[in-house]
Protein backbone atom coordinates (compact mmCIF):
# COMPACT_ATOMS: atom_id res chain seq x y z
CA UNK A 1 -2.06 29.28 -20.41
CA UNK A 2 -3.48 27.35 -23.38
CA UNK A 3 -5.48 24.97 -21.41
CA UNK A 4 -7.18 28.36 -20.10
CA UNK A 5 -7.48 30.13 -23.19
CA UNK A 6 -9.26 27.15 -24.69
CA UNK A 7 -11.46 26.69 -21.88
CA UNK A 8 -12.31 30.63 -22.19
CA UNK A 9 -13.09 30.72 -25.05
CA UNK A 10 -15.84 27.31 -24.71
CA UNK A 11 -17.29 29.39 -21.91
CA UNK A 12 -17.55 32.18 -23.69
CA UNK A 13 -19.25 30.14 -26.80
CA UNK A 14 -21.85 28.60 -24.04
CA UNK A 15 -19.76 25.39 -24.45
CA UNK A 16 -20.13 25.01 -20.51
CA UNK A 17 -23.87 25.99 -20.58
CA UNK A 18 -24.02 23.09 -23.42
CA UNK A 19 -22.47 20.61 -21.30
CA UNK A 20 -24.69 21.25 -18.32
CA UNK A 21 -27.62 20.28 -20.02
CA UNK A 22 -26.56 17.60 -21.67
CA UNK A 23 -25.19 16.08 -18.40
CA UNK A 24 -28.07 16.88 -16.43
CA UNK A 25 -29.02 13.44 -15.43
CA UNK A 26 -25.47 12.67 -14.45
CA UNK A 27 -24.76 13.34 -11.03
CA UNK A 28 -21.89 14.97 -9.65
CA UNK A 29 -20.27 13.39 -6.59
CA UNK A 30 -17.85 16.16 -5.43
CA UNK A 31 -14.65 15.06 -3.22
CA UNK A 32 -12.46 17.73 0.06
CA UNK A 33 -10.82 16.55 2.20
CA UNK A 34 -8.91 19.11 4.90
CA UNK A 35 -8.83 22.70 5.43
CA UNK A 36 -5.75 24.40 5.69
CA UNK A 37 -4.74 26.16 9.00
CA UNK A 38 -0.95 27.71 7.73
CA UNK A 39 1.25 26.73 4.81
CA UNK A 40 -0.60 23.10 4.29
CA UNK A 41 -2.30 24.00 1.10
CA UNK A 42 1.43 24.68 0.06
CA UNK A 43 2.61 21.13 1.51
CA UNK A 44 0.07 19.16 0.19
CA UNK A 45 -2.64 20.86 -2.25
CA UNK A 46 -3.86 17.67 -2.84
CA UNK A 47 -5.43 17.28 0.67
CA UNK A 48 -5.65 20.64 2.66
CA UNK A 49 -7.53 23.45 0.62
CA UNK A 50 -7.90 27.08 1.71
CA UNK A 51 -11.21 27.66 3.35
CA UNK A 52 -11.14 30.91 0.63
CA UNK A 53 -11.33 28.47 -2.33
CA UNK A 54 -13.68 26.47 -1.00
CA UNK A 55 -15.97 29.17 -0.05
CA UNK A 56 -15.82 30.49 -3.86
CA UNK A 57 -15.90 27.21 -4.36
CA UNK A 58 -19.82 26.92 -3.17
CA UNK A 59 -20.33 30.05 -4.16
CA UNK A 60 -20.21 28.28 -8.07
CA UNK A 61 -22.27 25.62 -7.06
CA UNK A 62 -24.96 27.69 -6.20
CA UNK A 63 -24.50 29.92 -9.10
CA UNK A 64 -24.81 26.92 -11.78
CA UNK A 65 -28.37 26.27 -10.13
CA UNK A 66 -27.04 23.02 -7.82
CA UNK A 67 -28.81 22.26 -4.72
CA UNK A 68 -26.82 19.49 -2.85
CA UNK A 69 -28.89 16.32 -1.23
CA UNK A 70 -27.40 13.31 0.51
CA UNK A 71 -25.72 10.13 -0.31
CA UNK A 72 -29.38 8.29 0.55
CA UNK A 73 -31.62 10.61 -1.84
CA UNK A 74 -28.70 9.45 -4.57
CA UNK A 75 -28.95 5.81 -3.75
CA UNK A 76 -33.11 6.65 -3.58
CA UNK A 77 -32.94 8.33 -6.76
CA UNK A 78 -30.93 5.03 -8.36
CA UNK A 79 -33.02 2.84 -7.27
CA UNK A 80 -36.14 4.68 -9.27
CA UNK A 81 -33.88 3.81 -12.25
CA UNK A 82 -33.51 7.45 -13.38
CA UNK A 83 -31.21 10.27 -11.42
CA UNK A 84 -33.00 13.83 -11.32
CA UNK A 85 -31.71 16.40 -13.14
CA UNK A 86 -28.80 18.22 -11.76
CA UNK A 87 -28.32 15.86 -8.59
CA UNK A 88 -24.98 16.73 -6.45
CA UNK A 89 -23.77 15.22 -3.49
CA UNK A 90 -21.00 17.17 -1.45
CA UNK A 91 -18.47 14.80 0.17
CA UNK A 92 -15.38 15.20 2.44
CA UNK A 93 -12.80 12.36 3.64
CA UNK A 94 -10.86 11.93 6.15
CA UNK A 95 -12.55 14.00 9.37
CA UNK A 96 -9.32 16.83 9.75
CA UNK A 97 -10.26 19.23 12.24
CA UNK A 98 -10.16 22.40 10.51
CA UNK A 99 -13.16 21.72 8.21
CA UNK A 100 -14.95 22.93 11.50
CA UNK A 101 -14.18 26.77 10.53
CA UNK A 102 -13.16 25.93 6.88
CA UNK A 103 -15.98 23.91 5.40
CA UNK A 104 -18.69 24.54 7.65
CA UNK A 105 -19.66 27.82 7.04
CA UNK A 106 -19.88 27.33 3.46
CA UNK A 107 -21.88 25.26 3.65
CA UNK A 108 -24.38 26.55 6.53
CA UNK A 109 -24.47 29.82 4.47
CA UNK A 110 -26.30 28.04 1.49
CA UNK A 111 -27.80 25.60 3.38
CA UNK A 112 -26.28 22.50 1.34
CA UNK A 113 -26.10 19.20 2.60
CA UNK A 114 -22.99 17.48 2.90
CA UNK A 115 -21.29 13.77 3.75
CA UNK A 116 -18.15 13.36 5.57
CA UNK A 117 -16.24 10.00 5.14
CA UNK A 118 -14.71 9.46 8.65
CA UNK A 119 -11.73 7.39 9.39
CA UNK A 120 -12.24 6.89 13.36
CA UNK A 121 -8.47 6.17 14.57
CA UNK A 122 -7.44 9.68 14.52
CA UNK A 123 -10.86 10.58 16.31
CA UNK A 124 -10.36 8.46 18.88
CA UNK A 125 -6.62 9.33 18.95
CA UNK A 126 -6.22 13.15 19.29
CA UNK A 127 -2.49 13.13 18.36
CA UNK A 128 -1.36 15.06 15.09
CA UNK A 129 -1.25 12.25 12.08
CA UNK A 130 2.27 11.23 12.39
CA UNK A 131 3.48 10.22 8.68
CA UNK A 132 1.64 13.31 7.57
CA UNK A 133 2.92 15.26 10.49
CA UNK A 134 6.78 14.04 9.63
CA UNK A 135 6.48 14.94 6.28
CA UNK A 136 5.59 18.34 6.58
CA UNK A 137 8.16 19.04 9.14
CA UNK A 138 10.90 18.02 6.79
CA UNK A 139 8.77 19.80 3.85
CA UNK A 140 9.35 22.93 6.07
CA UNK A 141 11.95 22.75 7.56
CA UNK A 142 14.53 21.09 4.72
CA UNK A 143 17.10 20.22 7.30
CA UNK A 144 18.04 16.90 8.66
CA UNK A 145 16.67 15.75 11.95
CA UNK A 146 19.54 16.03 14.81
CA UNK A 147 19.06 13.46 17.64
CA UNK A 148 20.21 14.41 21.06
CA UNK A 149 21.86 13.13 23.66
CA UNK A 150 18.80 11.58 25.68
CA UNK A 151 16.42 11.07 22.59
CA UNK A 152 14.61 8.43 23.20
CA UNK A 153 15.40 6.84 19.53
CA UNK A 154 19.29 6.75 20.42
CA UNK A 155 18.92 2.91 21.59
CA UNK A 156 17.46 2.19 18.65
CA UNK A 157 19.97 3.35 15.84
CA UNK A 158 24.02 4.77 15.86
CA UNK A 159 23.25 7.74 13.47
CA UNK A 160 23.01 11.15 15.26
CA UNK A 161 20.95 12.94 12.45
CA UNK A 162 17.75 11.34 9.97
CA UNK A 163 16.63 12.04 7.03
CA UNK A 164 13.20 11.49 6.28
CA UNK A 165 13.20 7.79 4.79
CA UNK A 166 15.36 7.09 8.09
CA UNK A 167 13.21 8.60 10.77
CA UNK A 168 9.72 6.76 8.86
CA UNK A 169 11.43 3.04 8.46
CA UNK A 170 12.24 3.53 11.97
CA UNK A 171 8.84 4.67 13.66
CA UNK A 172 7.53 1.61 11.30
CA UNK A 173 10.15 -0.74 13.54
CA UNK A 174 9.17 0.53 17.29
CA UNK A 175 4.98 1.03 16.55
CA UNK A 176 2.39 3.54 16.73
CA UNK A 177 3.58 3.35 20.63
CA UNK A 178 6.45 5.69 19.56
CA UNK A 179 5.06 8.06 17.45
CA UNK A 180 4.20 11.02 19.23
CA UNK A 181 7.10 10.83 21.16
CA UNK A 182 9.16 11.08 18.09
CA UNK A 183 7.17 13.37 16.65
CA UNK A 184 7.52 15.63 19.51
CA UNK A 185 11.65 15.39 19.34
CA UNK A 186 11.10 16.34 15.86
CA UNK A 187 8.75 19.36 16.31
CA UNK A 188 11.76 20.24 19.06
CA UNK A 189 14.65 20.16 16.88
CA UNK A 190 12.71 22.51 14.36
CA UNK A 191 10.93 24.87 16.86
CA UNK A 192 7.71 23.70 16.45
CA UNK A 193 4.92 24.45 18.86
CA UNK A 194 2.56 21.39 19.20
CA UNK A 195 0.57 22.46 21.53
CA UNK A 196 -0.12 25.09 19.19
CA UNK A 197 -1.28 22.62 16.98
CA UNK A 198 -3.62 20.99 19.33
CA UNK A 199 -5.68 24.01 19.71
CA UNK A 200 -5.67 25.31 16.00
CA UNK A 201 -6.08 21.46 15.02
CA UNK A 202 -3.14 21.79 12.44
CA UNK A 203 -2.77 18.47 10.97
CA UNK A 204 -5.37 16.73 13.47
CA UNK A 205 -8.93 15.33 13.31
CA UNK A 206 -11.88 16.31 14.92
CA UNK A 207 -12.49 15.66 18.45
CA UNK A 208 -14.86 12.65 19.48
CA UNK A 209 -17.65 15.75 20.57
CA UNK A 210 -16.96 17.66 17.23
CA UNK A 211 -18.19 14.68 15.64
CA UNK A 212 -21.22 14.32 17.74
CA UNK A 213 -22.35 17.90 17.51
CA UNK A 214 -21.63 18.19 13.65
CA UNK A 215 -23.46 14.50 13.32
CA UNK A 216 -26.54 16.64 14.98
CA UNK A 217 -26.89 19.72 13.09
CA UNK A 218 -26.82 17.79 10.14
CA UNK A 219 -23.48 16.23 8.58
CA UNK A 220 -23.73 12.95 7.88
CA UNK A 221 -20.96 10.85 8.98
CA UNK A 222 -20.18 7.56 7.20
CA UNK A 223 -17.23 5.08 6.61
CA UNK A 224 -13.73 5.68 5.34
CA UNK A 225 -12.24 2.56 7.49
CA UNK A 226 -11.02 2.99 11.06
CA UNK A 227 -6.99 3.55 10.28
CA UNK A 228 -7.39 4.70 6.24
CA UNK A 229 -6.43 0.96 5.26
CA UNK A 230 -8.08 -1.25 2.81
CA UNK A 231 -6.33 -2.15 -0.46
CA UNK A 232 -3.07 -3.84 1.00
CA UNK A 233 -4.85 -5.49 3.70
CA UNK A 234 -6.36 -8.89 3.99
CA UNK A 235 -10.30 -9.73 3.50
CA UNK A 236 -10.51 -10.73 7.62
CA UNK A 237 -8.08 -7.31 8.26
CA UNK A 238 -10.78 -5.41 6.07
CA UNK A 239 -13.66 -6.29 7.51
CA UNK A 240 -12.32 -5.78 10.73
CA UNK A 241 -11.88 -2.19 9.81
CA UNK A 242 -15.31 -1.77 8.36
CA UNK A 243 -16.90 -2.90 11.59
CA UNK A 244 -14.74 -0.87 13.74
CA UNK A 245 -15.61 2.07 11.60
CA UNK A 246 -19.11 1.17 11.85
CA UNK A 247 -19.48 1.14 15.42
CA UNK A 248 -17.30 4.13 16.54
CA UNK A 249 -19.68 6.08 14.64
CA UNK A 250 -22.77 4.90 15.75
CA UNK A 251 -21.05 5.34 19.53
CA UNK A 252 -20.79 8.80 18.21
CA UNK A 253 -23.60 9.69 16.32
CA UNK A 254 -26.15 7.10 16.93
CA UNK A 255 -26.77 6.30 13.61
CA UNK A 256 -25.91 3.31 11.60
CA UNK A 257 -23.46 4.31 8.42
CA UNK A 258 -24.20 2.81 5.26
CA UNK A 259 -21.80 4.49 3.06
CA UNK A 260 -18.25 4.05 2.18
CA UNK A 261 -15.32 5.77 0.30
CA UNK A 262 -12.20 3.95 -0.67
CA UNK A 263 -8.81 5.40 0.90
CA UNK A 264 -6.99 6.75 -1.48
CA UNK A 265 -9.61 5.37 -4.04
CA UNK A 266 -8.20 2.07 -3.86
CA UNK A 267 -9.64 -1.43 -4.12
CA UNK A 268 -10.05 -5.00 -5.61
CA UNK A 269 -13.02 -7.15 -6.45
CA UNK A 270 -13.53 -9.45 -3.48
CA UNK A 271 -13.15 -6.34 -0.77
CA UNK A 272 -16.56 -4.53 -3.12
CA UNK A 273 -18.16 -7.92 -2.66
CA UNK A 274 -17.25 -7.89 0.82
CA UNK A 275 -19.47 -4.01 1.11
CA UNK A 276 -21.98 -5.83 -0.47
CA UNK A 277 -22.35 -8.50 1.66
CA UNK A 278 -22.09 -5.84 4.57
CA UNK A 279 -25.52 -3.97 2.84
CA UNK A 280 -23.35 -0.87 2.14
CA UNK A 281 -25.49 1.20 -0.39
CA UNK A 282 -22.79 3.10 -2.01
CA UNK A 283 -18.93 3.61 -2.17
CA UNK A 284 -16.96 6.22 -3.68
CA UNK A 285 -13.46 5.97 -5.62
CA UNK A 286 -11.37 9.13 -6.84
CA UNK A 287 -12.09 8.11 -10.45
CA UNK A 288 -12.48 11.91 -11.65
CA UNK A 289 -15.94 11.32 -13.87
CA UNK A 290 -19.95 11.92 -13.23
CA UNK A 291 -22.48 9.46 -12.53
CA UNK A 292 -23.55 7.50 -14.74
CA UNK A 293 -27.12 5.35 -13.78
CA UNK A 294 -25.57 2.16 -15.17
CA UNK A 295 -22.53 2.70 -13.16
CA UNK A 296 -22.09 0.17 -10.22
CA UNK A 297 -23.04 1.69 -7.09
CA UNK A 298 -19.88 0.33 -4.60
CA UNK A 299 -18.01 2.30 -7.05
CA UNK A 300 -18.84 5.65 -7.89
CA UNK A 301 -16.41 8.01 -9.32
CA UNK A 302 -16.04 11.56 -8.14
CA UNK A 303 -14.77 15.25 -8.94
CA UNK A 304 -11.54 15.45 -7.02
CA UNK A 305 -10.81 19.11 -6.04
CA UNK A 306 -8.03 20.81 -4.74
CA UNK A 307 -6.28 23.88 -4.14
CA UNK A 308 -3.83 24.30 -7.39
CA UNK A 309 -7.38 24.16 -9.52
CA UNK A 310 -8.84 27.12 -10.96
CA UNK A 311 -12.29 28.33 -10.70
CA UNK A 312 -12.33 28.16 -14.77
CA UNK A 313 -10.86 24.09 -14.53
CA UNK A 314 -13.26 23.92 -11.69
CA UNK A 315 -16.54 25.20 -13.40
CA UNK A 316 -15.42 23.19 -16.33
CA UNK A 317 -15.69 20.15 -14.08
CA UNK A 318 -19.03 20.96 -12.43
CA UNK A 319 -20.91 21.84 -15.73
CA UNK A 320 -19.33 18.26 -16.93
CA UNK A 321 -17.51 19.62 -19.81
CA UNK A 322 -14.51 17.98 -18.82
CA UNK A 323 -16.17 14.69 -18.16
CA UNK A 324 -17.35 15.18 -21.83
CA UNK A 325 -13.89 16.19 -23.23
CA UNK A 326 -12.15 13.15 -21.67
CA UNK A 327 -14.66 10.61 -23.31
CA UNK A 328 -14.38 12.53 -26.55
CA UNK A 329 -17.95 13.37 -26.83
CA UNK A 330 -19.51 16.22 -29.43
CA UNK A 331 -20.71 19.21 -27.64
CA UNK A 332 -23.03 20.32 -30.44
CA UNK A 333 -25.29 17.29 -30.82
CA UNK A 334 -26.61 15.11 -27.37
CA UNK A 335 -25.72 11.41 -26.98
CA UNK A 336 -28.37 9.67 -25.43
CA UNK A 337 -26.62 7.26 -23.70
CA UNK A 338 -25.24 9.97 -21.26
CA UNK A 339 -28.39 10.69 -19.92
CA UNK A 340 -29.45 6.73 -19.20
């Protein structure tokens, strides 16, 4: 309540209008990911976001004057040595299937452009995402997971019932050749429908042809690695994924991808030189800041947005007076070196 009284009452003094201008040169890189189809902005605000909020959402883009362009005109307008005023790029990781009815339309209806970061595994493997999957069941459900007599795990361990930590270390010990199997003995012993997900693409990505059709009217499509891995892995495993990436999308979308965001915003020095080496033009962390024209371009922060944030938090974002209140800047006079 005092974080929005506060930032109510710098509206209402023009604080927000104040921090717009003096920002102007700093673009905003904003950051979805999926759509919620039930209960999964309950589950995990963090990742699944009511198509409502993000509609409303746009809706306050367009209001503060914001016209969206791509991740090329930003790396155009870098290049120039000077970002134009009130540059935003719209992006959205991952590739979950909902976006289709939950992003989409927004966007369509004011005509903004937009970037989606695509990790290409779940594309080409049209299977709900099993960790995520698991962990919502339990989330839901709160009960333990009762094996029966025939399950197909009862080789593999003497306990009759597993808890979450259980079930996971398990799946990790048989391989991705298990998974749905599991998964659908765990969707069983809760009475879920699966199918059901399948065709409302709960907790799934887009189809191969989604991606193709979506790639043509306009969305461009670039790199998020092929199974969301980078940080842990090894320089050869890394590459690896880039290039996998890389050429599921141009099988896709015939079109070569020269952009990149992190997974989970996480990286270290020798895997940026690696996107370097690659000729990747930009890459995106979760960093929650603007643009900044001196700031390296294989790491870019972003505005992260979710579900639990209000329109107020979120407006205070976009305008950049949040940006300004975390580096402690004055609102009443400029500083220059903002806007270089």
């Amino acid at each position: 309540m005092k974080k929005t009284f506060i930032l109510l009452l710098l509206k209402w003094l023009g604080m927000f209008w104040l921090a717009k201008k003096i920002t102007t040169k700093r673009p905003r890189i904003l950051c979805y990911h999926g759509i919620s189809v039930d209960d999964e902005h309950l589950f995990s605000p963090g990742v699944f976001m009511r198509s409502s909020t993000f509609a409303r959402r746009m809706t306050l883009v367009a209001k503060w004057g914001y016209q969206p362009v791509s991740l090329d005109e930003l790396y155009r307008q870098q290049q120039t040595g000077q970002y134009l005023n009130d540059t935003l790029v719209i992006t959205i990781d991952d590739g979950w299937a909902a976006i289709e009815q939950g992003i989409l339309p927004s966007l369509r209806k004011h005509n903004f452009k937009a970037t989606l970061y695509l990790c290409t595994y779940f594309v080409e493997n049209q299977r709900p995402v099993f960790n995520l999957a698991v962990c919502y069941l339990f989330w839901k459900h709160r009960t333990p997971f009762i094996l029966t007599e025939n399950s197909s795990l009862t080789p593999y361990t003497a306990e009759t019932q597993l808890d979450i930590e259980n079930l996971l270390s398990l799946s990790v010990k048989l391989g991705a050749s298990y998974e749905q199997a599991i998964l659908q003995e765990l969707a069983d012993c809760f009475g879920e429908d699966l199918s059901q997900w399948q065709q409302n693409g709960k907790l799934m990505f887009l189809a191969p042809e989604k991606v193709t059709a979506l790639a043509a009217e306009g969305l461009s499509i670039e790199l998020h690695t092929h199974r969301h891995r980078f940080c842990k892995i090894n320089l050869a495993n890394t590459e690896s994924e880039l290039i996998h990436n890389k050429q599921y999308i141009a099988k896709l979308t015939g079109k070569q991808a020269r952009h990149f965001c992190f997974p989970s915003g996480r990286y270290r020095p020798e895997q940026v030189k690696l996107l370097a080496d690659m000729e990747i033009k930009t890459a995106t962390t979760t960093e929650n800041s603007l643009v900044n024209i001196k700031k390296e371009l294989l790491t870019l922060p972003r505005l992260v947005d979710n579900d639990n944030i209000s329109e107020l938090e979120f407006e205070a974002e976009l305008t950049g007076l949040m940006t300004l209140l975390r580096l402690g800047t004055s609102f009443l006079k400029p500083d220059n070196t903002l806007n270089q």
